[in-house]
N, C-alpha and C. Protein backbone atom coordinates (compact mmCIF):
# COMPACT_ATOMS: atom_id res chain seq x y z
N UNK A 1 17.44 -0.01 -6.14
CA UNK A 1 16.32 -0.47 -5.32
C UNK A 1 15.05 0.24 -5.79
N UNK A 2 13.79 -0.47 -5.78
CA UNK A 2 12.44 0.26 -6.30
C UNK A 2 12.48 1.00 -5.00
N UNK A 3 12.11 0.97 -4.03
CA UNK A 3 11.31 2.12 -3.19
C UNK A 3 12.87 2.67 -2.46
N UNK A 4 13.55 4.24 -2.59
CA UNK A 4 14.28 4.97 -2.44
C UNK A 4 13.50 5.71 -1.24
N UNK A 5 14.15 6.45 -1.09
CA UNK A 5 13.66 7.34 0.33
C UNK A 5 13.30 8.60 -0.28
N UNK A 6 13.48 9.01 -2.03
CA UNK A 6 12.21 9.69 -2.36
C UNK A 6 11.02 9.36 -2.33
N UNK A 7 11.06 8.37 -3.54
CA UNK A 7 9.38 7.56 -3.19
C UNK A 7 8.68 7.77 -2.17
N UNK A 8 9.69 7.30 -1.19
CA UNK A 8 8.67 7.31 0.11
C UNK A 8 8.26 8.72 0.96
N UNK A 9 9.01 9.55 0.78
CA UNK A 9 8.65 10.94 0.66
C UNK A 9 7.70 11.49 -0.27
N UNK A 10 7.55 10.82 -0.98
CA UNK A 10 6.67 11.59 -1.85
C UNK A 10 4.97 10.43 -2.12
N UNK A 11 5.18 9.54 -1.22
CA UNK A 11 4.06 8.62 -1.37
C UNK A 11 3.77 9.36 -0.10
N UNK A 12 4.41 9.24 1.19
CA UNK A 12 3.75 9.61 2.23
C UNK A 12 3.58 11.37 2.27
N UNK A 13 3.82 12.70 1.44
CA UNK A 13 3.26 13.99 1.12
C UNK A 13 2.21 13.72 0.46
N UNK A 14 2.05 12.80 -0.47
CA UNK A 14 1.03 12.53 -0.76
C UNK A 14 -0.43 12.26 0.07
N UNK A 15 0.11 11.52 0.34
CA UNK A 15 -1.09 10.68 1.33
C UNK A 15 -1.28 10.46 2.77
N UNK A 16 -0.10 11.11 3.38
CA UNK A 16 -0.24 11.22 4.68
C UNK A 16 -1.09 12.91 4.43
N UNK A 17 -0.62 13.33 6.04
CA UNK A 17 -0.97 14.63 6.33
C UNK A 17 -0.24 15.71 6.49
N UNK A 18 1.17 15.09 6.25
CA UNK A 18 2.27 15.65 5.92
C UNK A 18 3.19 15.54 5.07
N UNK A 19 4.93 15.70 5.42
CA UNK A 19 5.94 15.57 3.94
C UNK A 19 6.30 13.83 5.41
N UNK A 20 6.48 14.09 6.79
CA UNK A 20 7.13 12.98 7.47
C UNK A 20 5.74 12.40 8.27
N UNK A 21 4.79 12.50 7.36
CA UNK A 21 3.89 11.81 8.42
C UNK A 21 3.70 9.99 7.76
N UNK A 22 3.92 8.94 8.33
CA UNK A 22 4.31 7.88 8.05
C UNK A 22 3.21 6.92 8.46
N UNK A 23 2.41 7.46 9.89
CA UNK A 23 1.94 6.62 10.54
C UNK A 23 0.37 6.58 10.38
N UNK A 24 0.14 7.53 9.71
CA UNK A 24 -1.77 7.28 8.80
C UNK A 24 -2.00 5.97 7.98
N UNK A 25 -3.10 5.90 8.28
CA UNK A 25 -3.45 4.67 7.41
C UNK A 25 -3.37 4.92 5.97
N UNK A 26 -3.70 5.88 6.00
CA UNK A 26 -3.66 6.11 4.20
C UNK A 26 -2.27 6.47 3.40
N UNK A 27 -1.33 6.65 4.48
CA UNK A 27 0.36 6.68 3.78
C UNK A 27 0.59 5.23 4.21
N UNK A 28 0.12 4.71 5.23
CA UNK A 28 0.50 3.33 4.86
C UNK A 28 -0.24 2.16 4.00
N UNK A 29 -1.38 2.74 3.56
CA UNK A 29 -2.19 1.49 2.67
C UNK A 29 -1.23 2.25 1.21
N UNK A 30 -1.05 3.24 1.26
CA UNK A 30 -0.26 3.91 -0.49
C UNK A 30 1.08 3.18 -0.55
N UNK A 31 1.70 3.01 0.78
CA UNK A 31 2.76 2.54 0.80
C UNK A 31 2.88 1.16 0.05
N UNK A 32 2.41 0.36 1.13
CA UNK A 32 1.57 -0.79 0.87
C UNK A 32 1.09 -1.06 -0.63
N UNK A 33 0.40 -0.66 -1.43
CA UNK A 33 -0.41 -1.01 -2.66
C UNK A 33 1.06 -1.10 -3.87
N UNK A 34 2.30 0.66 -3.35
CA UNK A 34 3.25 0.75 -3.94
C UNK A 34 4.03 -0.50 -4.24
N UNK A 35 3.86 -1.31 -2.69
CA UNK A 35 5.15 -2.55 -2.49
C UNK A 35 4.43 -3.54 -3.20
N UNK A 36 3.00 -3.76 -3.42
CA UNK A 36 2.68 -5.11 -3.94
C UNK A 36 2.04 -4.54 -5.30
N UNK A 37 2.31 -3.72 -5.83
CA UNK A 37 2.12 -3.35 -7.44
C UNK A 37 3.44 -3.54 -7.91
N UNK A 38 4.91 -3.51 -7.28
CA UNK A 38 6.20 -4.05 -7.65
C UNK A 38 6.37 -5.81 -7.56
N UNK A 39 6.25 -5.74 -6.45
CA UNK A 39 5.80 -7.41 -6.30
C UNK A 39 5.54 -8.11 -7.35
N UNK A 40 4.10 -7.88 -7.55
CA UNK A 40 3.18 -8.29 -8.82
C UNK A 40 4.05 -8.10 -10.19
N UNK A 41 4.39 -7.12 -10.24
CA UNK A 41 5.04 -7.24 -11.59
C UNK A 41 6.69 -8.46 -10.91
N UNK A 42 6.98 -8.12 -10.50
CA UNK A 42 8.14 -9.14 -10.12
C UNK A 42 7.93 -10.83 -10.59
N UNK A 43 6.44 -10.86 -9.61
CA UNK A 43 5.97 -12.49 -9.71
C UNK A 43 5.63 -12.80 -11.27
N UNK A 44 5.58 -11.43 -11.98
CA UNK A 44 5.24 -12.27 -13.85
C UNK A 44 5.80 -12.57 -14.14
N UNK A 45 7.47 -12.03 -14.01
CA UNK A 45 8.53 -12.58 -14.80
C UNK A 45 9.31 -13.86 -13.75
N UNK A 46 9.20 -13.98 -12.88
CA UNK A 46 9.81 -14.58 -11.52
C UNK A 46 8.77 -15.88 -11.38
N UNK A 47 7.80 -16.57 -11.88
CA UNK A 47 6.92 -17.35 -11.57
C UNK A 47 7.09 -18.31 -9.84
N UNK A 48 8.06 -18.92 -10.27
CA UNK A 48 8.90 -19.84 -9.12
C UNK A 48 9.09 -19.15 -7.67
N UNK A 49 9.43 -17.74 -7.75
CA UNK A 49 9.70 -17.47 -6.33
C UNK A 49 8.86 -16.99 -5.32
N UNK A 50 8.96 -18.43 -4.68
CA UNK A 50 7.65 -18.97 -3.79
C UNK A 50 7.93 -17.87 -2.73
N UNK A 51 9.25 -17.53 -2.53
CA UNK A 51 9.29 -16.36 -1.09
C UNK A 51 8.98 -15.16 -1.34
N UNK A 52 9.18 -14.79 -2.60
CA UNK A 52 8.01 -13.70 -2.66
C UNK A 52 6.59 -13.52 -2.91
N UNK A 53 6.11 -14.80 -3.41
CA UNK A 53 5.01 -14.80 -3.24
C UNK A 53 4.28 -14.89 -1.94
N UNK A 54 5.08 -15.21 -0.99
CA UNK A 54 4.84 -15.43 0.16
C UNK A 54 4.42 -13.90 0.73
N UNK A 55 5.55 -13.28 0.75
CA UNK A 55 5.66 -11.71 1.28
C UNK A 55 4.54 -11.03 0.70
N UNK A 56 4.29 -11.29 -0.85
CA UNK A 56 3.03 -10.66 -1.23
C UNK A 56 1.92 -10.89 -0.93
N UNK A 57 1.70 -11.92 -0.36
CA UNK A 57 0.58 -12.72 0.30
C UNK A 57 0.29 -11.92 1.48
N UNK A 58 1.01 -11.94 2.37
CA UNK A 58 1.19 -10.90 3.51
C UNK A 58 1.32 -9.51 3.61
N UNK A 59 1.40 -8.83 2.53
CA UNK A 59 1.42 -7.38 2.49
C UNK A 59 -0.04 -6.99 1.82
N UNK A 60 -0.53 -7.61 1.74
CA UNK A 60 -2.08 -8.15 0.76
C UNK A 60 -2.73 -8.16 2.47
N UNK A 61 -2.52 -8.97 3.03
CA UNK A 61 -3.10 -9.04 4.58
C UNK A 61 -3.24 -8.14 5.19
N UNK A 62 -1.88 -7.21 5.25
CA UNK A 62 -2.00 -6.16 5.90
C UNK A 62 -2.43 -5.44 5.52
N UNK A 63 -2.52 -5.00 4.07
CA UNK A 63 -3.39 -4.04 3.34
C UNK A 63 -4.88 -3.74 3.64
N UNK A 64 -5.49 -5.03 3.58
CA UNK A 64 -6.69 -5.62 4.18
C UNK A 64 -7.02 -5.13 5.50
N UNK A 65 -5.89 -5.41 6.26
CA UNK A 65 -6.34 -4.90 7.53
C UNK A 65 -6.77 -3.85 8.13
N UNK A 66 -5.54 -3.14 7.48
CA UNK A 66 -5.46 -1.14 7.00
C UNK A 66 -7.05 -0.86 6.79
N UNK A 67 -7.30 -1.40 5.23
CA UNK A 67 -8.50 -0.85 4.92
C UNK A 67 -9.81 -1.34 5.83
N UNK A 68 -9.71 -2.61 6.53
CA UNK A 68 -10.91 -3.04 7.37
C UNK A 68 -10.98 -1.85 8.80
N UNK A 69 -9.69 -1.58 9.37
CA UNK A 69 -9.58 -0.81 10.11
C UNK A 69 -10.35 0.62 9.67
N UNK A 70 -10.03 1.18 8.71
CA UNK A 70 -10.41 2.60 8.08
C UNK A 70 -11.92 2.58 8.18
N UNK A 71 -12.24 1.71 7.39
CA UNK A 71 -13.63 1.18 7.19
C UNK A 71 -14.30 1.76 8.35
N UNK A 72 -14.13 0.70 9.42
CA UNK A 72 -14.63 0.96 10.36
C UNK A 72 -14.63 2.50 11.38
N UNK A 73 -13.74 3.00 11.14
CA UNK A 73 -13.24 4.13 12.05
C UNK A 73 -13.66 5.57 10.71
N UNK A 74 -13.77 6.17 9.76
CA UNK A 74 -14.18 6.79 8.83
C UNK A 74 -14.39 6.04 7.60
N UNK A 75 -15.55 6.23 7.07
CA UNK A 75 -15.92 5.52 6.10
C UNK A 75 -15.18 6.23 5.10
N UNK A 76 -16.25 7.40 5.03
CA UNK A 76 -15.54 8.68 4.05
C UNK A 76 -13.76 8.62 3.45
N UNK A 77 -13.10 8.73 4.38
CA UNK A 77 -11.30 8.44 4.65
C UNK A 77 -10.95 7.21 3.76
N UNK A 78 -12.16 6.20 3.83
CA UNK A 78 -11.71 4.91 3.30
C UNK A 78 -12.48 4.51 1.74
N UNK A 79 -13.17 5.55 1.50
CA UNK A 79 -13.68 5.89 0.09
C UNK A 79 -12.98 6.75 -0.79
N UNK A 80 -12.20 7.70 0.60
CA UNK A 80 -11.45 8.30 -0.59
C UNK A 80 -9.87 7.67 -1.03
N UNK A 81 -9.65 6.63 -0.41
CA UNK A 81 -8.33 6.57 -0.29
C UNK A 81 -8.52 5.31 -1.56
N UNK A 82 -9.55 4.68 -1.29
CA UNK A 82 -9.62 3.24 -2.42
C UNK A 82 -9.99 4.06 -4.06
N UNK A 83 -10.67 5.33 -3.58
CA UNK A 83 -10.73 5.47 -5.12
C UNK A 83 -9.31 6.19 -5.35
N UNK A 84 -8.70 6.93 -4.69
CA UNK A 84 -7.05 7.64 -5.05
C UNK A 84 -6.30 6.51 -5.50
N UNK A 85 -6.38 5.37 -4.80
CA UNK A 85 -5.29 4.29 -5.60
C UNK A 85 -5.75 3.41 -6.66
N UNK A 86 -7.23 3.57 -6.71
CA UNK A 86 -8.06 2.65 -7.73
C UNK A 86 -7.83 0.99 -7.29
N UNK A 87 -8.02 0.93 -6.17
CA UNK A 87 -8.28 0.02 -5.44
C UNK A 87 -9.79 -1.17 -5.67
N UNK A 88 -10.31 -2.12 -6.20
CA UNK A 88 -11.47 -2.29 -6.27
C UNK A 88 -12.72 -2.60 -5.45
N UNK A 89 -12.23 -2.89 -4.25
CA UNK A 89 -13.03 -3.01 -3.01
C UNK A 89 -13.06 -1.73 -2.35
């Protein structure tokens, strides 16, 4: 499986505020960018599979949301987090 329960330990020490902190926006937009940078490579070789394109469509949404949320609530928080993942918006 791509995302193991290291990964995710070590995306959210990263980017949360802790080693089990899960519920920040910024361990979950890292999370997030992680699942649809696999995705994406999935859909190059996979063209046809419309259900994951689907899911990526929607984790793209929520991503969005994450960051519209941040936006609004610390700017700063949401400048630093788009340039840590090299995000372009």
């Amino acid at each position: 499986m791509y995302l193991t329960k290291e990964i995710k330990e070590e995306i959210f020490a990263k980017h949360g505020k802790g080693k089990n902190d899960t519920g920040t926006a910024e361990a979950q937009i890292a999370l997030f960018t992680h699942r649809i940078n696999h995705l994406t490579e999935h859909l190059k070789k996979n063209r046809k599979d419309y259900n994951t394109e689907r899911s990526l469509v929607k984790l793209v949404g929520k991503r969005r949301a994450l960051l519209d949320y941040l936006t609004k609530k610390d700017i700063l928080r949401y400048r630093a987090i788009v340039k840590e993942l090299g995000l372009r918006k």
